[in-house]
C-alpha atoms as a PDB file:
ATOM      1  CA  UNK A   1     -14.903 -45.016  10.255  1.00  0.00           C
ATOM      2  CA  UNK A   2     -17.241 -41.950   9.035  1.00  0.00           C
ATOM      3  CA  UNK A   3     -17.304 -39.266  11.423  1.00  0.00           C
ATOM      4  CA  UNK A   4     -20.072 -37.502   9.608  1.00  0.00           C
ATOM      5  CA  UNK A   5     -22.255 -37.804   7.624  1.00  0.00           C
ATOM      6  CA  UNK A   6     -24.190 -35.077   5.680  1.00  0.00           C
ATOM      7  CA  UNK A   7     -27.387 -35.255   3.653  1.00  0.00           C
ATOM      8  CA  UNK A   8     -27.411 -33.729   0.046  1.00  0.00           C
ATOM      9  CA  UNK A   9     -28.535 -30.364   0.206  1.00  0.00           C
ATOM     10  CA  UNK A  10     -30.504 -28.310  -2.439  1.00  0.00           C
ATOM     11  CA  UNK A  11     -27.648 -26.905  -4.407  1.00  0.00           C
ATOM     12  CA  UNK A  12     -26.198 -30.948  -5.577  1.00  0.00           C
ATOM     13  CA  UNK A  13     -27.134 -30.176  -9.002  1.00  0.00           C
ATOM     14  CA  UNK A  14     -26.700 -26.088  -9.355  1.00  0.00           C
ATOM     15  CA  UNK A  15     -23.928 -25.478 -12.187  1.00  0.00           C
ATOM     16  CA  UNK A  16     -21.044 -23.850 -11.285  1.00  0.00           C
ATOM     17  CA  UNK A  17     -22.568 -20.523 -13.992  1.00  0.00           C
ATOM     18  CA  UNK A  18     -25.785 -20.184 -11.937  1.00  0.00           C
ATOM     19  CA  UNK A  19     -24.027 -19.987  -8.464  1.00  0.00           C
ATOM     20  CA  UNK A  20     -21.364 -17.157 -10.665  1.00  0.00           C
ATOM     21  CA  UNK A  21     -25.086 -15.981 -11.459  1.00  0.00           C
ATOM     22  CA  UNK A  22     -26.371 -15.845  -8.450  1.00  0.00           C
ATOM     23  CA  UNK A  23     -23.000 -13.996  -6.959  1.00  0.00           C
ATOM     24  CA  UNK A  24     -23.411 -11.510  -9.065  1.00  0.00           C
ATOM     25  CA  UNK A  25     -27.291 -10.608  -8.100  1.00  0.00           C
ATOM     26  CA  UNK A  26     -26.105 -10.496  -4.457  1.00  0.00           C
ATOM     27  CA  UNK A  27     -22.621  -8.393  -5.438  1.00  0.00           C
ATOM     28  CA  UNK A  28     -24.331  -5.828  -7.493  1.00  0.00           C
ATOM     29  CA  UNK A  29     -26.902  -5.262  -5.040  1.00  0.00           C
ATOM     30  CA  UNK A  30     -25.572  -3.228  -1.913  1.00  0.00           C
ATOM     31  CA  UNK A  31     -29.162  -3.544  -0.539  1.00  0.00           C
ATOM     32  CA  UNK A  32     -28.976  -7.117  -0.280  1.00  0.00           C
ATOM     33  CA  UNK A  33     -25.732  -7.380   0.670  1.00  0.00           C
ATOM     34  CA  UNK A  34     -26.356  -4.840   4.112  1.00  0.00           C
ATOM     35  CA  UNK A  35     -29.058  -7.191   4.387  1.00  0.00           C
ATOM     36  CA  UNK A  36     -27.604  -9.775   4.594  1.00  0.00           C
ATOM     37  CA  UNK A  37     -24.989  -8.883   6.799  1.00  0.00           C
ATOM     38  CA  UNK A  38     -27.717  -7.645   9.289  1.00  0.00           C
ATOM     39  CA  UNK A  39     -28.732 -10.817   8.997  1.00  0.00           C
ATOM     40  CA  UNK A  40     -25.896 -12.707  10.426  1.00  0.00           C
ATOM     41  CA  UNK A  41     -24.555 -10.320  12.963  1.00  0.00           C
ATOM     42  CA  UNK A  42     -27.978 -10.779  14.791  1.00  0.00           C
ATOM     43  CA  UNK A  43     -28.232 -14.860  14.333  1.00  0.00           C
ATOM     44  CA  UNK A  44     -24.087 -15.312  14.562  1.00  0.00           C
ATOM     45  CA  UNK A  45     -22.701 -12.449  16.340  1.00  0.00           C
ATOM     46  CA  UNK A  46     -19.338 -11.928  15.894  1.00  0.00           C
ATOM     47  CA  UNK A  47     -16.590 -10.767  18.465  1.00  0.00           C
ATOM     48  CA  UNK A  48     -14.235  -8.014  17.830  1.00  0.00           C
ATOM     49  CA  UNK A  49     -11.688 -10.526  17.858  1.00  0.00           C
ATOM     50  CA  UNK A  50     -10.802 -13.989  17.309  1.00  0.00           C
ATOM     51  CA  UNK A  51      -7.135 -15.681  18.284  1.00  0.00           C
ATOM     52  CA  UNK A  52      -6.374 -19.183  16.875  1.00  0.00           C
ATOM     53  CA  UNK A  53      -3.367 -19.398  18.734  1.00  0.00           C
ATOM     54  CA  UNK A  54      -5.337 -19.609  21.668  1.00  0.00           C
ATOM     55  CA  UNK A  55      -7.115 -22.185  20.778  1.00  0.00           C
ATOM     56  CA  UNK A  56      -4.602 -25.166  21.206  1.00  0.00           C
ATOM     57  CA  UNK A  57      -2.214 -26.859  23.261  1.00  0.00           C
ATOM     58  CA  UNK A  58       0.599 -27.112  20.546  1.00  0.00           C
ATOM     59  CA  UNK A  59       2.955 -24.674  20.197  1.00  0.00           C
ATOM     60  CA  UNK A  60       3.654 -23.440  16.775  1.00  0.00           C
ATOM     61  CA  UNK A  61       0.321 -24.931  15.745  1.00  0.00           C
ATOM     62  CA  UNK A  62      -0.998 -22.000  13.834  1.00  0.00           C
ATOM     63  CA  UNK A  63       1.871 -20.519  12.185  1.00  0.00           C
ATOM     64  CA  UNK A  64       2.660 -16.995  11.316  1.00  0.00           C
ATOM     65  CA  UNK A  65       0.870 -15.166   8.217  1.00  0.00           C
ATOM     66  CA  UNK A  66       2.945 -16.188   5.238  1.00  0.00           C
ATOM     67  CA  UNK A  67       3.156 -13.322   1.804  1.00  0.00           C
ATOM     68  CA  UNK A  68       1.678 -14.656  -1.056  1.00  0.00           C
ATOM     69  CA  UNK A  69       3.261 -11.432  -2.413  1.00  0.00           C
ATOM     70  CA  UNK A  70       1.994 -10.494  -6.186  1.00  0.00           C
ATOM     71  CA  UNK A  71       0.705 -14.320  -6.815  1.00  0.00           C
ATOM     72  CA  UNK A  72      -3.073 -14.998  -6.651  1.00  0.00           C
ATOM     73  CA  UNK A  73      -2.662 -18.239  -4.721  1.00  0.00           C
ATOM     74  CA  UNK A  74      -4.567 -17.416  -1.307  1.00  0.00           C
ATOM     75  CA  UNK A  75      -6.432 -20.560  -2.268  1.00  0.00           C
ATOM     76  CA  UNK A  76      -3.401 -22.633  -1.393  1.00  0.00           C
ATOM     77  CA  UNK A  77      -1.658 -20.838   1.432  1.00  0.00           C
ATOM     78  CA  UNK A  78      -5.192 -21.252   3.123  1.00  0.00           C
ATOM     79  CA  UNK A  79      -5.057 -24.980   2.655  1.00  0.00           C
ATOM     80  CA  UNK A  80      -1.421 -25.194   4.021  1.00  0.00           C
ATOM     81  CA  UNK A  81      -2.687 -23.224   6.837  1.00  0.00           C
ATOM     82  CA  UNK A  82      -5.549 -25.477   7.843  1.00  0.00           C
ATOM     83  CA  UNK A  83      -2.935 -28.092   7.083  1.00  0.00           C
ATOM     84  CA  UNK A  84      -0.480 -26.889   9.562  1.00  0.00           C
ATOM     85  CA  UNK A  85      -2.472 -26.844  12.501  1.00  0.00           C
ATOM     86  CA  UNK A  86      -4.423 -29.925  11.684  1.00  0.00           C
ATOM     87  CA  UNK A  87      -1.453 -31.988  11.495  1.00  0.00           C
ATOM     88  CA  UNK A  88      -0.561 -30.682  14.836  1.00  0.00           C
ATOM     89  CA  UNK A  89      -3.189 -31.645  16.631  1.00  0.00           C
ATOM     90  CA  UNK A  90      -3.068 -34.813  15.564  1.00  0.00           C
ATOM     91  CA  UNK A  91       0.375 -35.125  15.783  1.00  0.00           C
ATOM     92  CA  UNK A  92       1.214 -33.057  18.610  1.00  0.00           C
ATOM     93  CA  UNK A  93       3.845 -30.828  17.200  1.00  0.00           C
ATOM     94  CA  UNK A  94       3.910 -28.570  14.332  1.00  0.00           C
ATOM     95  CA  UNK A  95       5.610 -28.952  11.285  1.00  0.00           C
ATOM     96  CA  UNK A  96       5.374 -25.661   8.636  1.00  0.00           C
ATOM     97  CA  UNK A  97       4.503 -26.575   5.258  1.00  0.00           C
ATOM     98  CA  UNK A  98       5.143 -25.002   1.847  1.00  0.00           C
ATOM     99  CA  UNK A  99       2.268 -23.967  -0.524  1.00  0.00           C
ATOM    100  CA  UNK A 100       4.478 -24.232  -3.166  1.00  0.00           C
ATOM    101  CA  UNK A 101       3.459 -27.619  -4.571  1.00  0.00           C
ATOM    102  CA  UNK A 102      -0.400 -26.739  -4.927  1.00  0.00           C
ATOM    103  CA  UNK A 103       0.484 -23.331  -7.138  1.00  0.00           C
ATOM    104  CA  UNK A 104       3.063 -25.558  -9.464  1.00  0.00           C
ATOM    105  CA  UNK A 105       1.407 -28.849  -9.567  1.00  0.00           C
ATOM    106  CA  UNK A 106      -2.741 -29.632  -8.342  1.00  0.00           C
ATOM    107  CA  UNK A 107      -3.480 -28.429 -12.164  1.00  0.00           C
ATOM    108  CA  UNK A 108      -5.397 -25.035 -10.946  1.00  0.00           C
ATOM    109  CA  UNK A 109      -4.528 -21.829 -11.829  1.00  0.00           C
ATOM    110  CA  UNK A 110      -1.355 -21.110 -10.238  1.00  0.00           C
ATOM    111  CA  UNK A 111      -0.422 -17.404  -9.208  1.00  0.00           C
ATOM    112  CA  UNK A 112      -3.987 -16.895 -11.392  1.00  0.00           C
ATOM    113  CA  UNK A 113      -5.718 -18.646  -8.868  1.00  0.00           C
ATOM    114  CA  UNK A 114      -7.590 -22.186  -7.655  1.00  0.00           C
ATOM    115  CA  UNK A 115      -9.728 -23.569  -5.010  1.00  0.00           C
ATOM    116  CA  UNK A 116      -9.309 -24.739  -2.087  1.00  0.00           C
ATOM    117  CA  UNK A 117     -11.347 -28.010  -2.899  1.00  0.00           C
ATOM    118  CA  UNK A 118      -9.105 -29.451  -5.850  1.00  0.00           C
ATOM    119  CA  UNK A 119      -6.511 -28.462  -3.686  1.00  0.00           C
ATOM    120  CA  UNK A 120      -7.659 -30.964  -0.824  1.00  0.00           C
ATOM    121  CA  UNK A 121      -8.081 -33.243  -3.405  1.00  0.00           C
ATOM    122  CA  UNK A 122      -4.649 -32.964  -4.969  1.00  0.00           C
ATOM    123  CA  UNK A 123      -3.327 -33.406  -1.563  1.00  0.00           C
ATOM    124  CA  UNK A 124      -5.872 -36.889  -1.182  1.00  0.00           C
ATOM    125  CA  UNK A 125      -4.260 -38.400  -4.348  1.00  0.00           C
ATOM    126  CA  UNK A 126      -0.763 -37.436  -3.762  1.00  0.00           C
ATOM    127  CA  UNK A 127      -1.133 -38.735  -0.343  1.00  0.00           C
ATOM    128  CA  UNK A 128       1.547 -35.863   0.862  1.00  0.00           C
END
């Protein structure tokens, strides 16, 4: 059963060079950027401070801050953290999980780096 269900927005088609274009207008222009950032703290505030761990009724659900130490693989220690505390809410306990297998094995950049969607992905085929 769908849960959701999400029309196709503007940006279907956009190559992944004009949104690295379009990244760097908005990077190289501080102007923009403060802009921006006005932007969203008057339509989304933001509190001083936010607690996950707070915000279930598993313990152990959101686990402590692994080091990713000198490897660029934040995209897959982010994954096994949504990981973590998804399976425990489903499951009702928590379980910690390794990133390991997304640097060696999804087929991204290892310690250079990947994304956190062919990491989902990975994880979909693999059925881990």
């Amino acid at each position: 059963m769908l849960a959701h269900m999400y029309p196709l927005q503007d940006f279907i088609d956009t190559t992944l060079s004009n949104i690295n274009n379009r990244k760097e207008v908005i990077e190289n222009n501080p102007a923009l950027v403060h802009h921006i950032y006005q932007y969203f703290q008057v339509v989304y505030p933001l509190p001083s401070e936010y607690d996950w761990t707070n915000q279930t009724h598993v313990p152990g659900a959101v686990t402590p801050v692994k080091d990713q130490r000198h490897c660029g693989s934040c995209y897959a220690f982010g994954v096994v953290g949504a990981l973590e505390k998804t399976y425990a809410e489903i499951y009702k306990e928590s379980s910690p999980l390794s990133p390991q297998e997304l640097i060696d094995c999804s087929g991204q950049g290892g310690c250079d780096g990947g994304d956190f969607v062919p990491s989902f992905h990975y994880i979909k085929k693999k059925s881990l």
